[in-house]
PDB file of N, CA and C in Angstrom:
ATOM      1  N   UNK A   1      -5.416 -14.458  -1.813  1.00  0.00           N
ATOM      2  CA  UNK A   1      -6.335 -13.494  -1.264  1.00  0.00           C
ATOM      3  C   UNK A   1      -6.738 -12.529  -2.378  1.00  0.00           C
ATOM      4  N   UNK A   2      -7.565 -12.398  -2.842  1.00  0.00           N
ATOM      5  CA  UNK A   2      -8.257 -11.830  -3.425  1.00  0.00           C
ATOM      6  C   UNK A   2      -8.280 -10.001  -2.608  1.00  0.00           C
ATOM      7  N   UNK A   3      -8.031  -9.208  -4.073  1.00  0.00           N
ATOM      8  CA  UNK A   3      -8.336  -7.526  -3.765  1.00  0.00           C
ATOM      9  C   UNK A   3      -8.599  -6.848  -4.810  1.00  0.00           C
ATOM     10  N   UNK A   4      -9.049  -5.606  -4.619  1.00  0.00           N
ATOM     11  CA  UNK A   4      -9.499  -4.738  -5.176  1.00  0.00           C
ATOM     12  C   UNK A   4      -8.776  -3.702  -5.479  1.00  0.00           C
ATOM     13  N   UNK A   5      -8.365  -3.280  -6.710  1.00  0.00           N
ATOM     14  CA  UNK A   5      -7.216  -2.227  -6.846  1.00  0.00           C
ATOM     15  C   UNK A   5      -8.209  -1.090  -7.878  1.00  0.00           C
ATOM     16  N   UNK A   6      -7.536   0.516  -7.998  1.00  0.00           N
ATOM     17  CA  UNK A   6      -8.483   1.365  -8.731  1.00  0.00           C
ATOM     18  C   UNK A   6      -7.402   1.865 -10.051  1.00  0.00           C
ATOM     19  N   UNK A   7      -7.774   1.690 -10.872  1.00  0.00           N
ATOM     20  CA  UNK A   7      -6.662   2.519 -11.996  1.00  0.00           C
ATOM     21  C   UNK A   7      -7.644   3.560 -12.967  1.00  0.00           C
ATOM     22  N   UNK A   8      -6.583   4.985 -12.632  1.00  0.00           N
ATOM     23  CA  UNK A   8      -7.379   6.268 -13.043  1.00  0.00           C
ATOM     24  C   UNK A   8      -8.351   6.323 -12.574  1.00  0.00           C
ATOM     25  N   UNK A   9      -9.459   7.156 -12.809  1.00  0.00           N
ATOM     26  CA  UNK A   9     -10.697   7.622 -12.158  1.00  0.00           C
ATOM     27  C   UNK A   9     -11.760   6.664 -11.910  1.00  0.00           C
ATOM     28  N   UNK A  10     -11.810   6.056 -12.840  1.00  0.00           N
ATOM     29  CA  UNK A  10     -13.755   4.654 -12.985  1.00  0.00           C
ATOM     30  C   UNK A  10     -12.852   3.285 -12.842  1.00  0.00           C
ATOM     31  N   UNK A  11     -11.929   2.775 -13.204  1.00  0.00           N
ATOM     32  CA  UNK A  11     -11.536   1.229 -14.142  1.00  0.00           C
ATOM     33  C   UNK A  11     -11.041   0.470 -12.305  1.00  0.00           C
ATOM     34  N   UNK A  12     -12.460   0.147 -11.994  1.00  0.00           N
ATOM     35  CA  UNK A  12     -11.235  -1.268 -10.876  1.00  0.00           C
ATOM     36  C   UNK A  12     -11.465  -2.554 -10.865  1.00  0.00           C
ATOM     37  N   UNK A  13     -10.303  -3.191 -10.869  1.00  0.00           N
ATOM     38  CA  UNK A  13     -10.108  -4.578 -11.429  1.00  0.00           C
ATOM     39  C   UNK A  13      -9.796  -5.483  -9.706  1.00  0.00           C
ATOM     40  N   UNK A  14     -10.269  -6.625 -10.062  1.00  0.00           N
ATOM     41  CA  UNK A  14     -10.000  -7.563  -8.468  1.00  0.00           C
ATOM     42  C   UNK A  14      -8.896  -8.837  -9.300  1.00  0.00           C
ATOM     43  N   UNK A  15      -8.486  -9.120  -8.494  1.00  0.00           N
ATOM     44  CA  UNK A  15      -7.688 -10.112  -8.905  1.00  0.00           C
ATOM     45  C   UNK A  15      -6.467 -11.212  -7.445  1.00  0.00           C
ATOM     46  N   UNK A  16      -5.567 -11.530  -7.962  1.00  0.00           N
ATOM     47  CA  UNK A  16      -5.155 -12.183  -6.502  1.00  0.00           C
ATOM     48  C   UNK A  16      -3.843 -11.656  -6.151  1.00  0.00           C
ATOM     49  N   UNK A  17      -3.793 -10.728  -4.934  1.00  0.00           N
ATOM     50  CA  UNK A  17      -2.607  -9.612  -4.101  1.00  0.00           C
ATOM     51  C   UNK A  17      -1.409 -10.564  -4.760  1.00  0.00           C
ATOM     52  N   UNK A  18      -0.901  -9.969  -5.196  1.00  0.00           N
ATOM     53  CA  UNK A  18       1.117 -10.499  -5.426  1.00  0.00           C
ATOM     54  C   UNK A  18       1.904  -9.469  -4.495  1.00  0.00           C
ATOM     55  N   UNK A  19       1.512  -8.056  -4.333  1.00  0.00           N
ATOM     56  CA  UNK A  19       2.864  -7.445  -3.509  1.00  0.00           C
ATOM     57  C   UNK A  19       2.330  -6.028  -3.047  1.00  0.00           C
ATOM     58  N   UNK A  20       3.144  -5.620  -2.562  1.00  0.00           N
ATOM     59  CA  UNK A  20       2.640  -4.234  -2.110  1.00  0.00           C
ATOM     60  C   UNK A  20       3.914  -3.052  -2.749  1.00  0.00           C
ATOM     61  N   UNK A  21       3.372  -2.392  -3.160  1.00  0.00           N
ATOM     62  CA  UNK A  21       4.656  -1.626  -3.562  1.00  0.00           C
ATOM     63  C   UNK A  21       5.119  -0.554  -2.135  1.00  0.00           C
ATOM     64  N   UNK A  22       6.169  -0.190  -2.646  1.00  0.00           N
ATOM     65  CA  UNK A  22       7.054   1.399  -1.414  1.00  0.00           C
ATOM     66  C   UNK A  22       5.743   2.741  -1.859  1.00  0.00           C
ATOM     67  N   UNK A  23       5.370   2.920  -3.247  1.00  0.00           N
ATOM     68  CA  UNK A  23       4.475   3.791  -2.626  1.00  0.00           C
ATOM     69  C   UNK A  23       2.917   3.804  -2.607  1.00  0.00           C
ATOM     70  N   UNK A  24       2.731   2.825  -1.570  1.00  0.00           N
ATOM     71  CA  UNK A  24       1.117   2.786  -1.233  1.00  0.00           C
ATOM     72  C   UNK A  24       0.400   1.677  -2.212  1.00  0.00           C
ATOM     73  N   UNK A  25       0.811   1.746  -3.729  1.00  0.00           N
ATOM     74  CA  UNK A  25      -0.051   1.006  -4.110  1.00  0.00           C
ATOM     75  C   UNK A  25       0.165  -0.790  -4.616  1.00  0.00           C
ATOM     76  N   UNK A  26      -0.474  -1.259  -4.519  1.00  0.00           N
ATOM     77  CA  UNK A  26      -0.774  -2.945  -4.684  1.00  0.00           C
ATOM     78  C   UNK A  26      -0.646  -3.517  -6.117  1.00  0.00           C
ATOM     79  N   UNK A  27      -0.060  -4.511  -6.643  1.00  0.00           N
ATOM     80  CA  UNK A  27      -0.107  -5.414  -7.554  1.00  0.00           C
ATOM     81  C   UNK A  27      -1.079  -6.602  -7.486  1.00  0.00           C
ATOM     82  N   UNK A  28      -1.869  -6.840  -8.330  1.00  0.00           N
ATOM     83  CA  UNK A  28      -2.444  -7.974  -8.580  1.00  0.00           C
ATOM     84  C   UNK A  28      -2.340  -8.986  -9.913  1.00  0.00           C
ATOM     85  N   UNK A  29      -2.679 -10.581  -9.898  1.00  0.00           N
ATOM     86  CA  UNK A  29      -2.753 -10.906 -10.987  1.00  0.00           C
ATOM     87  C   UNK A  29      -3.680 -11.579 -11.209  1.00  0.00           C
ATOM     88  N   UNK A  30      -4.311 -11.198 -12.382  1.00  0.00           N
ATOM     89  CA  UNK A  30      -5.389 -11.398 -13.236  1.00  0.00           C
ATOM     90  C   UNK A  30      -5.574 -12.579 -14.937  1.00  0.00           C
ATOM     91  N   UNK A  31      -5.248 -13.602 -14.301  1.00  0.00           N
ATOM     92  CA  UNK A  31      -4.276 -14.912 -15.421  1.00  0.00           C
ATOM     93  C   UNK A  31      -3.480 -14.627 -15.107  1.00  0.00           C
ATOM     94  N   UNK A  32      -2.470 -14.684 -16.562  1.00  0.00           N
ATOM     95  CA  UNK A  32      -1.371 -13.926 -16.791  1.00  0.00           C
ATOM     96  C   UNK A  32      -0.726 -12.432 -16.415  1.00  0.00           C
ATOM     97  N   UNK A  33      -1.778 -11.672 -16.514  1.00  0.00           N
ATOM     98  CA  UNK A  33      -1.694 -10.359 -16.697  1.00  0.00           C
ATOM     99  C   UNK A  33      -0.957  -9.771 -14.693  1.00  0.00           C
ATOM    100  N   UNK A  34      -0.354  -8.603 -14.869  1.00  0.00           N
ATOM    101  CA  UNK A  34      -0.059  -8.115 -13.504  1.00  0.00           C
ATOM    102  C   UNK A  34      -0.489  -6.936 -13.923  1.00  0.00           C
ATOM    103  N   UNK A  35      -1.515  -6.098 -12.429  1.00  0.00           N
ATOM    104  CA  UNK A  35      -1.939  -4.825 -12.859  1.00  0.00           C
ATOM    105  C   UNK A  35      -1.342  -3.942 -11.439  1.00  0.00           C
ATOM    106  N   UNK A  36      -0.997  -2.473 -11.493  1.00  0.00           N
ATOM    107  CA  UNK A  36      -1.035  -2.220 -10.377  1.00  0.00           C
ATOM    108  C   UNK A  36      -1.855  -1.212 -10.296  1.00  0.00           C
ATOM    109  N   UNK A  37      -2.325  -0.561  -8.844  1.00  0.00           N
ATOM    110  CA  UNK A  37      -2.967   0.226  -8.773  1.00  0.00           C
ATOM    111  C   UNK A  37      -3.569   0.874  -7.191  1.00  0.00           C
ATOM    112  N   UNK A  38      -4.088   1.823  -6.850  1.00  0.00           N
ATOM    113  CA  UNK A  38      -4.139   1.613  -5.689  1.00  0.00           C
ATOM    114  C   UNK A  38      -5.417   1.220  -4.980  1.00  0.00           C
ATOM    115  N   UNK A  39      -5.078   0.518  -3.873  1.00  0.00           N
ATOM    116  CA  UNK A  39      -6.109  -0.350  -3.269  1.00  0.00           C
ATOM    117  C   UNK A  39      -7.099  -0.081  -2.678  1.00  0.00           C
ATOM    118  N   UNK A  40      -8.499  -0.662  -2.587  1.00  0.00           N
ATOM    119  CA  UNK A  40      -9.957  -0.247  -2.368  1.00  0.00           C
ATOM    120  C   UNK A  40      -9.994  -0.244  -0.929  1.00  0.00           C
ATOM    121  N   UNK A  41     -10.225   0.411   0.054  1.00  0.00           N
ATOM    122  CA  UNK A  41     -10.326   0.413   1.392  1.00  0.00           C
ATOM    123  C   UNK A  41     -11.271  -0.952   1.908  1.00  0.00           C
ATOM    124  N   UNK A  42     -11.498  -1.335   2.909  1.00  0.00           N
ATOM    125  CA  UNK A  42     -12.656  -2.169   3.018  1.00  0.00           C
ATOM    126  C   UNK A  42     -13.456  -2.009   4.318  1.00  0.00           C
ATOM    127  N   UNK A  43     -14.110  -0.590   3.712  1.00  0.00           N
ATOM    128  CA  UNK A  43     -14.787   0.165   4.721  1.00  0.00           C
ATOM    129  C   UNK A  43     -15.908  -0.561   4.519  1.00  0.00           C
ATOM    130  N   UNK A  44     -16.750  -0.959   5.616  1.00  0.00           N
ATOM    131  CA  UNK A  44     -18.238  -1.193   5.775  1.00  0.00           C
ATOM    132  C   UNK A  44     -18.910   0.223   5.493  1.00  0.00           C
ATOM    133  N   UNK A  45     -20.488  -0.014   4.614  1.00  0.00           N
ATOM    134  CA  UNK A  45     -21.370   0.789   4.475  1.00  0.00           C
ATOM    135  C   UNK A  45     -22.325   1.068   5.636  1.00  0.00           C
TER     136      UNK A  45
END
């Protein structure tokens, strides 16, 4: 499943959910790489 995570103010990266952390925010992986960060709501406009 594919998500959307935000790191610092501008930088968000999508990649495929690996876990949820204890506080609030989400891991994804991107290749190799694991990023965490917290996750994009998926509010309709």
């Amino acid at each position: 499943m594919l998500r959307t995570i935000v790191i610092g103010s501008c930088v968000s990266i999508q990649g495929i959910f690996e876990t949820q952390l204890e506080n609030g925010k989400i891991v994804v992986r991107v290749g190799s790489s694991l990023f965490t960060g917290t996750p994009v709501s998926n509010k309709a406009a």
